[in-house]
N, C-alpha and C. Protein backbone atom coordinates (compact mmCIF):
# COMPACT_ATOMS: atom_id res chain seq x y z
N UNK A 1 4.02 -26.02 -24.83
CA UNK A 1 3.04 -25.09 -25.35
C UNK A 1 1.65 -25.59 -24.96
N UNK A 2 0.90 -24.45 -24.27
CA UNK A 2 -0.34 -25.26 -23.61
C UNK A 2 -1.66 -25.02 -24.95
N UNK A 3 -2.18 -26.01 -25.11
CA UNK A 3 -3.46 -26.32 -26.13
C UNK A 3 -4.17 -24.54 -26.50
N UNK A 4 -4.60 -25.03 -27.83
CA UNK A 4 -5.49 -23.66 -27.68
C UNK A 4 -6.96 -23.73 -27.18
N UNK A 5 -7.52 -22.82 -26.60
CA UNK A 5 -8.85 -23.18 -26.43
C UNK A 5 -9.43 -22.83 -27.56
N UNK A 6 -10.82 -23.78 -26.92
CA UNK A 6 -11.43 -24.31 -28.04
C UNK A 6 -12.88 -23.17 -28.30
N UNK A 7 -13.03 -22.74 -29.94
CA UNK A 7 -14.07 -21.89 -29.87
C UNK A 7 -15.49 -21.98 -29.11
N UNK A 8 -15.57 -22.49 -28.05
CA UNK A 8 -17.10 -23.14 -27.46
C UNK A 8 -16.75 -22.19 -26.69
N UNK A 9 -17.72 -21.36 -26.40
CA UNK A 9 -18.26 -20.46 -24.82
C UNK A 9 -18.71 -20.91 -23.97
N UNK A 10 -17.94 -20.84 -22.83
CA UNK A 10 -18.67 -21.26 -21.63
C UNK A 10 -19.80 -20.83 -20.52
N UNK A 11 -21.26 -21.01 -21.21
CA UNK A 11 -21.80 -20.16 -20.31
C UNK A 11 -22.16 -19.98 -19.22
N UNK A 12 -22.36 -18.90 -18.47
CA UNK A 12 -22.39 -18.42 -16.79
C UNK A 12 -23.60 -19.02 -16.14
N UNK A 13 -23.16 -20.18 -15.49
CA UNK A 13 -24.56 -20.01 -14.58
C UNK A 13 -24.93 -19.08 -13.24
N UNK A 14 -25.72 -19.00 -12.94
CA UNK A 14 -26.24 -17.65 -11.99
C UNK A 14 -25.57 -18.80 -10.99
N UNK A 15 -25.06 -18.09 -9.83
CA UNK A 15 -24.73 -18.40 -8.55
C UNK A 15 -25.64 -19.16 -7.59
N UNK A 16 -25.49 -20.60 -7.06
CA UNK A 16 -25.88 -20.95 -6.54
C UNK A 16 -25.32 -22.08 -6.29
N UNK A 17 -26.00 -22.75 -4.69
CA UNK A 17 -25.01 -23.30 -3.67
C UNK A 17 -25.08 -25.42 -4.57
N UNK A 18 -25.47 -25.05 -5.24
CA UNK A 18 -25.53 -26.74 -6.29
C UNK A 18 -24.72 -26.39 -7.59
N UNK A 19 -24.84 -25.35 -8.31
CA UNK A 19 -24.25 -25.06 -9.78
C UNK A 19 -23.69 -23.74 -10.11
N UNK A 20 -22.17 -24.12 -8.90
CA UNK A 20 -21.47 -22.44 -8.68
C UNK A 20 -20.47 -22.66 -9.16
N UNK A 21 -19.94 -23.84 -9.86
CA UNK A 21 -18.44 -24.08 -10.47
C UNK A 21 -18.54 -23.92 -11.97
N UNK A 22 -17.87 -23.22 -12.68
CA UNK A 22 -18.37 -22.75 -13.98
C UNK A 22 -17.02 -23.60 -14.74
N UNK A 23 -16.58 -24.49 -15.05
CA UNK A 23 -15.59 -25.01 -16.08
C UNK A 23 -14.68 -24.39 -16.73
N UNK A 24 -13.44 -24.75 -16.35
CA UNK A 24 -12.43 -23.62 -17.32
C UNK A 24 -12.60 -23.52 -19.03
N UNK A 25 -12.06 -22.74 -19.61
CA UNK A 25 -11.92 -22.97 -21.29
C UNK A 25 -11.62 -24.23 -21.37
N UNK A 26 -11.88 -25.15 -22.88
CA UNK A 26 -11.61 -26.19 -22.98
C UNK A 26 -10.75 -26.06 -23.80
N UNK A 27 -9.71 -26.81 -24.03
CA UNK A 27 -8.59 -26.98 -25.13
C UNK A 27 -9.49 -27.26 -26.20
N UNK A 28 -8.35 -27.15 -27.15
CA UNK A 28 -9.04 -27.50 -29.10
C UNK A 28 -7.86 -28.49 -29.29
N UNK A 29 -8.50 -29.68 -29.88
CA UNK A 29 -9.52 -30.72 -29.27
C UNK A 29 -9.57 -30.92 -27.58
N UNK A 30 -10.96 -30.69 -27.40
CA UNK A 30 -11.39 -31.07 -25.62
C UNK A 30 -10.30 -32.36 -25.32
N UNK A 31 -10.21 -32.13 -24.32
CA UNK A 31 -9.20 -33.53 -23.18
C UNK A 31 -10.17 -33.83 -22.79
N UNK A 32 -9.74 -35.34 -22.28
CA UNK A 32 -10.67 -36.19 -21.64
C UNK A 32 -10.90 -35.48 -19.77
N UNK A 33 -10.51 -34.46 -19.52
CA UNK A 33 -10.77 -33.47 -18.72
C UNK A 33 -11.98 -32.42 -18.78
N UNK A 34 -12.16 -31.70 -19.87
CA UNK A 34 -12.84 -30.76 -20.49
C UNK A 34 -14.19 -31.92 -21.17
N UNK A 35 -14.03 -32.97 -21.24
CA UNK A 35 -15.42 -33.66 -21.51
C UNK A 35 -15.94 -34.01 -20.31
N UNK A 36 -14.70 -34.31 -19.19
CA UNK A 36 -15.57 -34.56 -17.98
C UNK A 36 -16.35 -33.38 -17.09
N UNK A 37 -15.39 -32.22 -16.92
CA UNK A 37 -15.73 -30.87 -16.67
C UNK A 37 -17.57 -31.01 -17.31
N UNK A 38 -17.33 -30.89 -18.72
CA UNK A 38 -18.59 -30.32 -19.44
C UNK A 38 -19.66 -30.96 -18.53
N UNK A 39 -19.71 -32.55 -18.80
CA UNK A 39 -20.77 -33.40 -18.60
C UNK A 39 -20.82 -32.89 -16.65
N UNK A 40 -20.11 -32.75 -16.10
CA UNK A 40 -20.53 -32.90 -15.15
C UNK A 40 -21.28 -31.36 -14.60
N UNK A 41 -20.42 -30.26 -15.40
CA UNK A 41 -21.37 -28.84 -15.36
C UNK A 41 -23.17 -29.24 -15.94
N UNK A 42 -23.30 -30.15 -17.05
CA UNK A 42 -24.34 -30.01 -17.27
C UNK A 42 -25.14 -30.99 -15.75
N UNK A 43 -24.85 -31.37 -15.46
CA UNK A 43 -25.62 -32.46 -14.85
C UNK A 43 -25.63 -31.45 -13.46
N UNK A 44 -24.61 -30.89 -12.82
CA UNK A 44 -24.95 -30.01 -12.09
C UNK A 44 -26.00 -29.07 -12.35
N UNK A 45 -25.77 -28.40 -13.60
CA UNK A 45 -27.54 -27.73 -14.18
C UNK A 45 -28.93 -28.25 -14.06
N UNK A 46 -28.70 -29.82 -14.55
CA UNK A 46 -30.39 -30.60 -14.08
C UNK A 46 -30.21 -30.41 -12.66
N UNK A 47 -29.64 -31.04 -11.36
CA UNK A 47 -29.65 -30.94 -10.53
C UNK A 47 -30.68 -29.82 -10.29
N UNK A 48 -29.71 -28.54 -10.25
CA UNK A 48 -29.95 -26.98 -9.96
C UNK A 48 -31.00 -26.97 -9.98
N UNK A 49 -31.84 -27.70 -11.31
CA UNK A 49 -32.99 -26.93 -11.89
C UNK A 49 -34.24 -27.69 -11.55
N UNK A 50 -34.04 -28.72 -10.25
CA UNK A 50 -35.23 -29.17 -9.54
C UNK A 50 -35.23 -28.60 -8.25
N UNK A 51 -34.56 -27.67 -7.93
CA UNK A 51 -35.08 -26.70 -7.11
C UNK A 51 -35.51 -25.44 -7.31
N UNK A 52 -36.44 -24.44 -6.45
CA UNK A 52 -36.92 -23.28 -7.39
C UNK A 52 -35.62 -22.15 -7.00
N UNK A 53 -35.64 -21.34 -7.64
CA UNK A 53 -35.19 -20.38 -7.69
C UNK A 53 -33.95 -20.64 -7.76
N UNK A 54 -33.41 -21.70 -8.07
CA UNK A 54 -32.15 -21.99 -8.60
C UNK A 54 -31.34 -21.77 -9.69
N UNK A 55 -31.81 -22.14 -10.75
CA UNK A 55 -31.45 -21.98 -12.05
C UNK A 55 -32.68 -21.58 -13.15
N UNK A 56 -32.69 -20.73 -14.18
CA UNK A 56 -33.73 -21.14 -15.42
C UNK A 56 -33.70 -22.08 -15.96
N UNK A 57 -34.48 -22.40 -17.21
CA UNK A 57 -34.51 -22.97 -18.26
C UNK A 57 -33.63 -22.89 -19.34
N UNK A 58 -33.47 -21.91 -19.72
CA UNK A 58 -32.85 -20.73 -20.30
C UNK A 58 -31.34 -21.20 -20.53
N UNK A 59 -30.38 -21.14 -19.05
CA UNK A 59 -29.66 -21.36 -18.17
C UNK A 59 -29.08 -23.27 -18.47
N UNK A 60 -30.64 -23.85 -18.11
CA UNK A 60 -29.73 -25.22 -18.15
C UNK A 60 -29.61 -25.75 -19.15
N UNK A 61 -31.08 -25.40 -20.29
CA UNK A 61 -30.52 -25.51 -21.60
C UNK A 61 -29.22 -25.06 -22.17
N UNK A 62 -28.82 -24.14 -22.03
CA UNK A 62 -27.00 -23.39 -22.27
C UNK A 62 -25.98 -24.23 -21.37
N UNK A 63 -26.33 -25.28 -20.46
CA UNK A 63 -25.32 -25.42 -20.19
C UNK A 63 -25.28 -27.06 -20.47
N UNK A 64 -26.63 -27.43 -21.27
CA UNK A 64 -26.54 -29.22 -21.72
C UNK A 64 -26.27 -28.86 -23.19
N UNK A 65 -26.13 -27.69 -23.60
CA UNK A 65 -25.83 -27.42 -25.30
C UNK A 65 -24.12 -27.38 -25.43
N UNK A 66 -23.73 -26.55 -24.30
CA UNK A 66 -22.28 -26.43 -23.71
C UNK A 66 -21.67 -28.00 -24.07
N UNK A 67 -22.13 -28.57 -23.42
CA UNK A 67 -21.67 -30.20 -22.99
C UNK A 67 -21.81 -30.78 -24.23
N UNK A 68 -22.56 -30.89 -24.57
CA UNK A 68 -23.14 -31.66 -25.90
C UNK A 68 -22.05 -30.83 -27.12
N UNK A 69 -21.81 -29.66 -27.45
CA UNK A 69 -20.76 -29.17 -27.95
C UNK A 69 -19.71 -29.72 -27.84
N UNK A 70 -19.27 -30.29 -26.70
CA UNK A 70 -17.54 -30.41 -26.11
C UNK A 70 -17.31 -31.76 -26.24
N UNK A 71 -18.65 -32.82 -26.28
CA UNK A 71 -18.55 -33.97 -26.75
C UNK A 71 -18.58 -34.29 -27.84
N UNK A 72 -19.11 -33.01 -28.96
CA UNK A 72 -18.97 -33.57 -30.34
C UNK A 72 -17.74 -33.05 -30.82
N UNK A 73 -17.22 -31.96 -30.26
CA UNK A 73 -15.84 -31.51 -30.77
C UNK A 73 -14.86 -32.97 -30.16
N UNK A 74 -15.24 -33.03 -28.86
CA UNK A 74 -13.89 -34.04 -28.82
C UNK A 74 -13.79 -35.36 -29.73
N UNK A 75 -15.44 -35.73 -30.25
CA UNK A 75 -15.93 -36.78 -30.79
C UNK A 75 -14.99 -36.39 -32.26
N UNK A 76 -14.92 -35.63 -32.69
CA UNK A 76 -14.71 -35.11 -34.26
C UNK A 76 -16.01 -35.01 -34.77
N UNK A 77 -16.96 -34.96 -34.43
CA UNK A 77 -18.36 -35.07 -34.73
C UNK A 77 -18.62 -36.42 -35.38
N UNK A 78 -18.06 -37.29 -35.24
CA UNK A 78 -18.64 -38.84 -35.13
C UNK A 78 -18.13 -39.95 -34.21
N UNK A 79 -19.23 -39.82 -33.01
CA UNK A 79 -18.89 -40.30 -31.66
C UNK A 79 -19.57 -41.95 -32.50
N UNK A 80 -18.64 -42.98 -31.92
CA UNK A 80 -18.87 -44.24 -31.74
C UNK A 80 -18.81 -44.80 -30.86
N UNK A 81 -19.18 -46.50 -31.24
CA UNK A 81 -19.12 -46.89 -30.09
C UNK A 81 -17.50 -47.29 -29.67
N UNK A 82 -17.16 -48.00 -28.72
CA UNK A 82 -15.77 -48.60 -28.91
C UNK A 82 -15.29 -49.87 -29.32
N UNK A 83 -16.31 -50.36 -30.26
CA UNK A 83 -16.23 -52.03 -31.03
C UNK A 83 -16.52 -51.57 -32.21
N UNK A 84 -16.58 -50.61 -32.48
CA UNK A 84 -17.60 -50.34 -33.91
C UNK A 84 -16.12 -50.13 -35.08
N UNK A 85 -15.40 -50.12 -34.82
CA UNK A 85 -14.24 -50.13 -35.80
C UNK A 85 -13.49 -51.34 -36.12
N UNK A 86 -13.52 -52.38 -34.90
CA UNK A 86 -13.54 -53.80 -35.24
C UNK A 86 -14.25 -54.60 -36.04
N UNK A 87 -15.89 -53.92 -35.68
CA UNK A 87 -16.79 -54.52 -36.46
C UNK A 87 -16.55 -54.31 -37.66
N UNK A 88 -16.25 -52.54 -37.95
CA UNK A 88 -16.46 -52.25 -38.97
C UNK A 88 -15.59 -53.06 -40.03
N UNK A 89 -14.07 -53.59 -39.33
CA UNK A 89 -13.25 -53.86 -40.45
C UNK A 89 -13.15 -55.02 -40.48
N UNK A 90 -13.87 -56.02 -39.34
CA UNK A 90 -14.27 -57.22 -40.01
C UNK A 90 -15.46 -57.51 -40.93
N UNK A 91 -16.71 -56.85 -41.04
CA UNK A 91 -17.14 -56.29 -42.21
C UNK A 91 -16.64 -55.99 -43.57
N UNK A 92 -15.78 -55.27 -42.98
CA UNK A 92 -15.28 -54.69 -44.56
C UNK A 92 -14.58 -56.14 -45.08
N UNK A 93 -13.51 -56.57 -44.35
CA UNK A 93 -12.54 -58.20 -44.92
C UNK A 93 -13.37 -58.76 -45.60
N UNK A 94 -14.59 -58.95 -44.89
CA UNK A 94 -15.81 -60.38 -45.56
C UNK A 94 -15.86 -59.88 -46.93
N UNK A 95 -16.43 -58.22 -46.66
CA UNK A 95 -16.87 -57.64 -48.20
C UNK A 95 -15.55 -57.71 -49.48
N UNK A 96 -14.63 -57.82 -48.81
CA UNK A 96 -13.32 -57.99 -49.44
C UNK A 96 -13.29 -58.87 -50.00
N UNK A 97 -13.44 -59.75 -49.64
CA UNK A 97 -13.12 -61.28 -49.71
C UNK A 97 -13.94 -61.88 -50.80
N UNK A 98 -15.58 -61.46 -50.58
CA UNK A 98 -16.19 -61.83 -51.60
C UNK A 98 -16.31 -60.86 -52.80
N UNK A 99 -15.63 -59.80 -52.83
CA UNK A 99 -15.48 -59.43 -53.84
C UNK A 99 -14.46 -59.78 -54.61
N UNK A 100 -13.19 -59.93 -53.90
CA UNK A 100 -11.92 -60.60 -54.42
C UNK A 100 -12.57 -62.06 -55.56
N UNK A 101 -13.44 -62.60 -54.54
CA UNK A 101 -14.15 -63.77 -55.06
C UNK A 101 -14.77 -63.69 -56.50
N UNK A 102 -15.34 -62.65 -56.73
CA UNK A 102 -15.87 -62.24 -58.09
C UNK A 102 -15.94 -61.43 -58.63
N UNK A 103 -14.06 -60.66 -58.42
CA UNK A 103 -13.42 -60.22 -59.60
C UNK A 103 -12.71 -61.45 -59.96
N UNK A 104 -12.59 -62.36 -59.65
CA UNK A 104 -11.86 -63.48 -60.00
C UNK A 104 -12.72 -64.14 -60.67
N UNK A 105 -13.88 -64.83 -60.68
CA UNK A 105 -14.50 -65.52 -61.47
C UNK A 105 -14.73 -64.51 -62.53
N UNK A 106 -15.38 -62.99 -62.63
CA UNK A 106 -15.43 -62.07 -63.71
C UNK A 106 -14.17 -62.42 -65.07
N UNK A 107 -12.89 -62.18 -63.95
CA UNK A 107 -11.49 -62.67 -64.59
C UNK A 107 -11.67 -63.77 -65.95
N UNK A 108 -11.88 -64.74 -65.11
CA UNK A 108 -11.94 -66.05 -65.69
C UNK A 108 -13.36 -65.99 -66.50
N UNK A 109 -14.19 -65.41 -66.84
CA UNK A 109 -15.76 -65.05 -67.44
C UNK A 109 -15.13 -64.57 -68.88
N UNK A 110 -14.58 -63.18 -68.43
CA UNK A 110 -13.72 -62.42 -69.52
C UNK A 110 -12.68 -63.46 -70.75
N UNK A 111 -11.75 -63.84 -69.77
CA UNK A 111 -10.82 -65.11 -70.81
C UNK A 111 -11.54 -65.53 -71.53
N UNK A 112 -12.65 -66.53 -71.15
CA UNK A 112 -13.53 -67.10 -72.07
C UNK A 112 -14.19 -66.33 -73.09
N UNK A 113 -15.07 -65.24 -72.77
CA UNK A 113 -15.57 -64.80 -73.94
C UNK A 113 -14.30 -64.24 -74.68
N UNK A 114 -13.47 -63.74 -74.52
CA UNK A 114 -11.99 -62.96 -75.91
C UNK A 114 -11.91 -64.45 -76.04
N UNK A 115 -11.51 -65.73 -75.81
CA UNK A 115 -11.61 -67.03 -76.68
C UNK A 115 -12.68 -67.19 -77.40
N UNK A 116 -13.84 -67.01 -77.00
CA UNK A 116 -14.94 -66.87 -78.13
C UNK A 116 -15.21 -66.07 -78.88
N UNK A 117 -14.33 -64.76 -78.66
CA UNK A 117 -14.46 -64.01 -80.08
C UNK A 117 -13.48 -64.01 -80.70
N UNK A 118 -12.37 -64.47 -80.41
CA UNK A 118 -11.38 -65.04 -81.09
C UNK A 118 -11.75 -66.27 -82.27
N UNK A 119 -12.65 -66.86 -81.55
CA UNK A 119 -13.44 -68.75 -82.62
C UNK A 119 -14.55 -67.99 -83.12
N UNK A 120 -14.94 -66.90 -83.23
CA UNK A 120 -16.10 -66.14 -84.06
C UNK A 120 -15.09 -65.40 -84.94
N UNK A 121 -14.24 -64.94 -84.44
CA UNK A 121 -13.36 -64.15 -85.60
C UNK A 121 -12.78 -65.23 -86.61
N UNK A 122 -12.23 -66.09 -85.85
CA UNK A 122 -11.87 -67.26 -87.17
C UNK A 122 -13.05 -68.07 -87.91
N UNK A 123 -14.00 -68.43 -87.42
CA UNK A 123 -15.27 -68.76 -87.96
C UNK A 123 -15.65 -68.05 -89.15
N UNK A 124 -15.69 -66.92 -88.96
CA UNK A 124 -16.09 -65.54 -89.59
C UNK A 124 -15.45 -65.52 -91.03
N UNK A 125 -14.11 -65.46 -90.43
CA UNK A 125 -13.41 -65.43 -91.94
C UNK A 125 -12.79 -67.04 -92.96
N UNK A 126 -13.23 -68.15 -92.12
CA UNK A 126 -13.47 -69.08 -92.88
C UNK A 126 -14.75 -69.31 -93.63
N UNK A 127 -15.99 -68.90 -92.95
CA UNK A 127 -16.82 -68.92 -93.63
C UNK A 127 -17.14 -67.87 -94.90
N UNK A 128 -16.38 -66.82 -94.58
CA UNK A 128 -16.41 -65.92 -95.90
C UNK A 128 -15.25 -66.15 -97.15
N UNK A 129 -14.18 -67.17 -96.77
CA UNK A 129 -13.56 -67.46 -97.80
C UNK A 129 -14.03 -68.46 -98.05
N UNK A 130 -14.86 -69.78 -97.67
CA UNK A 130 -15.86 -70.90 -98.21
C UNK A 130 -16.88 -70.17 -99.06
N UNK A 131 -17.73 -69.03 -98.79
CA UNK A 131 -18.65 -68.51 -99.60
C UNK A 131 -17.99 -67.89 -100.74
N UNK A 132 -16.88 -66.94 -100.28
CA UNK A 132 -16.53 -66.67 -102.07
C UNK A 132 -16.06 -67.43 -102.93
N UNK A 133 -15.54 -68.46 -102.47
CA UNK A 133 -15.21 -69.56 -103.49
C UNK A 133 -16.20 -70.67 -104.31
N UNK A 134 -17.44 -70.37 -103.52
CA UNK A 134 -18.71 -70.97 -104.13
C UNK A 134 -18.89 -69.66 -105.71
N UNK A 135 -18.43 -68.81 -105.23
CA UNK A 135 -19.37 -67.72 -106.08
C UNK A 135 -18.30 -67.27 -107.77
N UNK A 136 -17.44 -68.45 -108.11
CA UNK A 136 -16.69 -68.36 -109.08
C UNK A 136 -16.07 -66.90 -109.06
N UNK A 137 -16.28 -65.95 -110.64
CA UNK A 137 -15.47 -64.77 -110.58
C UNK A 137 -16.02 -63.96 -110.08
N UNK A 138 -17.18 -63.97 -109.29
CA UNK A 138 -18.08 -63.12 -108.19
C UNK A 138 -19.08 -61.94 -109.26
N UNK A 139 -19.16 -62.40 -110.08
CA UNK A 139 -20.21 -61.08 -111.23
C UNK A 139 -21.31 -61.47 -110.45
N UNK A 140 -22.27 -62.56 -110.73
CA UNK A 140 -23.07 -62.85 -110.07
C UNK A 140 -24.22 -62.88 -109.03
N UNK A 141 -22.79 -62.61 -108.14
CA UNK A 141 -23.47 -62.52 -106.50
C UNK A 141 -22.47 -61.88 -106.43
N UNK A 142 -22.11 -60.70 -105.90
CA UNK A 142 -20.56 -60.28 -105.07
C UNK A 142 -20.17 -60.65 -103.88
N UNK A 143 -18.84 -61.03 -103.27
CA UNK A 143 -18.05 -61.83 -102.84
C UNK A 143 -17.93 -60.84 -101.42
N UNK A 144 -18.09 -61.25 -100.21
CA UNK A 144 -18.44 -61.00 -99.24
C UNK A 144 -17.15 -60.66 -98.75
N UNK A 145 -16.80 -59.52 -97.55
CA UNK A 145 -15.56 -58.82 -97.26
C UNK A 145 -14.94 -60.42 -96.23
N UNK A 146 -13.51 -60.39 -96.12
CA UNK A 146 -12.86 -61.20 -95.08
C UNK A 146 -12.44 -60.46 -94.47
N UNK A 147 -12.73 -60.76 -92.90
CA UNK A 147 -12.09 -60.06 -92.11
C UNK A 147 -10.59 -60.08 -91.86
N UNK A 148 -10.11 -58.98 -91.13
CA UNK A 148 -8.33 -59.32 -90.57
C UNK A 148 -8.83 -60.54 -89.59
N UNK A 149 -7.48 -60.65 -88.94
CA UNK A 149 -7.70 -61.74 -87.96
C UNK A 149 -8.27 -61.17 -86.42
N UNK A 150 -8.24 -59.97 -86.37
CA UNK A 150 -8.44 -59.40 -85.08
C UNK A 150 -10.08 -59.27 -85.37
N UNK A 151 -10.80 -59.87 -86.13
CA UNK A 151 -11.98 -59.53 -86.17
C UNK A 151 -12.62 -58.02 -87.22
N UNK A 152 -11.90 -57.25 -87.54
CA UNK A 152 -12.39 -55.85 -88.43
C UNK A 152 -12.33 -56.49 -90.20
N UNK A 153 -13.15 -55.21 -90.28
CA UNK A 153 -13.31 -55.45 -91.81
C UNK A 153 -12.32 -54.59 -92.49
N UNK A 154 -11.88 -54.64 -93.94
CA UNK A 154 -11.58 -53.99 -94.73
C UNK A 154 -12.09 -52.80 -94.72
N UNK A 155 -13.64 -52.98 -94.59
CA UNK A 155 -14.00 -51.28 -95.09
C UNK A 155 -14.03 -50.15 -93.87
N UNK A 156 -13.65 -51.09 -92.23
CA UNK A 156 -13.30 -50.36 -91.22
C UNK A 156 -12.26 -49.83 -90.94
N UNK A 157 -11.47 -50.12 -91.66
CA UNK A 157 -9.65 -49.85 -91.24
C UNK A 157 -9.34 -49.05 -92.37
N UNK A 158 -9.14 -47.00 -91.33
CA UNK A 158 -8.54 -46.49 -92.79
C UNK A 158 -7.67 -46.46 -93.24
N UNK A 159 -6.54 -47.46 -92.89
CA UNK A 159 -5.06 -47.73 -94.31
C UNK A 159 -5.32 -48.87 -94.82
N UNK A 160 -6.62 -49.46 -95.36
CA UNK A 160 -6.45 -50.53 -96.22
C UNK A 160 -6.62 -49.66 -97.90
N UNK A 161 -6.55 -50.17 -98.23
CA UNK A 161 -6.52 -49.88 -99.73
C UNK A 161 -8.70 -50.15 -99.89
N UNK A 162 -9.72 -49.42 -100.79
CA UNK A 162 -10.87 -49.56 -101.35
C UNK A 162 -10.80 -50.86 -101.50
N UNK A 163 -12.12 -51.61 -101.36
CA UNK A 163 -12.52 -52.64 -101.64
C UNK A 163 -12.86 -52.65 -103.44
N UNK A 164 -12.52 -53.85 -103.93
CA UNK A 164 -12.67 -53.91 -105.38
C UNK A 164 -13.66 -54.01 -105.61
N UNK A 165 -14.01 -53.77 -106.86
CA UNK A 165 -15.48 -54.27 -107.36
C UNK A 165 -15.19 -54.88 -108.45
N UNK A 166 -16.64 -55.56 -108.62
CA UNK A 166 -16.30 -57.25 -110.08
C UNK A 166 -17.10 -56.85 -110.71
């Protein structure tokens, strides 16, 4: 099954003995045929168009727009270079790498602080059962909430039972 051509028009240059070969349709996606075709119709157009009565302006502009079309279709519309994907993905590894680097220390950042709020959560509720036991039957001064062990209070968690009063 032969390619479809490709929506680009090929336009007519006026007849003459430098820019009389007009390029067949190009397949969809251009072949490395149909990019050479293009480029070399256009360059036949500059040619043309340093002699008089050869070609317009008009003319060779339409036929370096032609070209320039057939190279971005074949390009996918992002022509590179031919190292630039090596570069790119040894680039990217490095960026890899040092990121790997510090999600891993983040990792190890994280552990530590849930251990320190773990020794604030136990802190927490030793120091609030040392204070209510200073405070006898708590009339006084009232007797400060103890937390669970996960760190919450009584009066945050709604299946505990009301906090008492003295």
């Amino acid at each position: 099954m032969p390619p479809a051509p490709l929506p680009v028009p090929t336009p007519n240059l006026p007849f003459s003995n430098i820019a009389n070969v007009v390029p067949h349709p190009p397949n969809d996606p251009p072949s490395v045929a149909d990019v050479i075709a293009a480029k070399n119709y256009a360059q036949r157009a500059l040619t043309a168009a340093q002699y008089p009565n050869q070609i317009d302006a008009q003319t060779t502009s339409g036929a370096l727009v032609y070209a320039h079309s057939i190279l971005a279709a074949a390009s996918g519309g992002a022509a590179a270079p031919p190292w630039f994907a090596d570069a790119l993905q040894l680039g990217l590894r490095q960026i890899t790498t040092r990121l790997d680097a510090i999600e891993d220390r983040l990792d190890g950042i994280d552990t530590r602080l849930n251990s320190i709020d773990t020794k604030i959560d136990q802190l927490t509720i030793f120091a609030s059962q040392n204070h209510n036991r200073t405070l006898g039957d708590g009339r006084p001064v009232p007797f400060k909430p103890v937390p669970f062990p996960d760190g919450s209070l009584p009066s945050e968690n709604d299946n505990t039972p009301t906090a008492l009063k003295n």
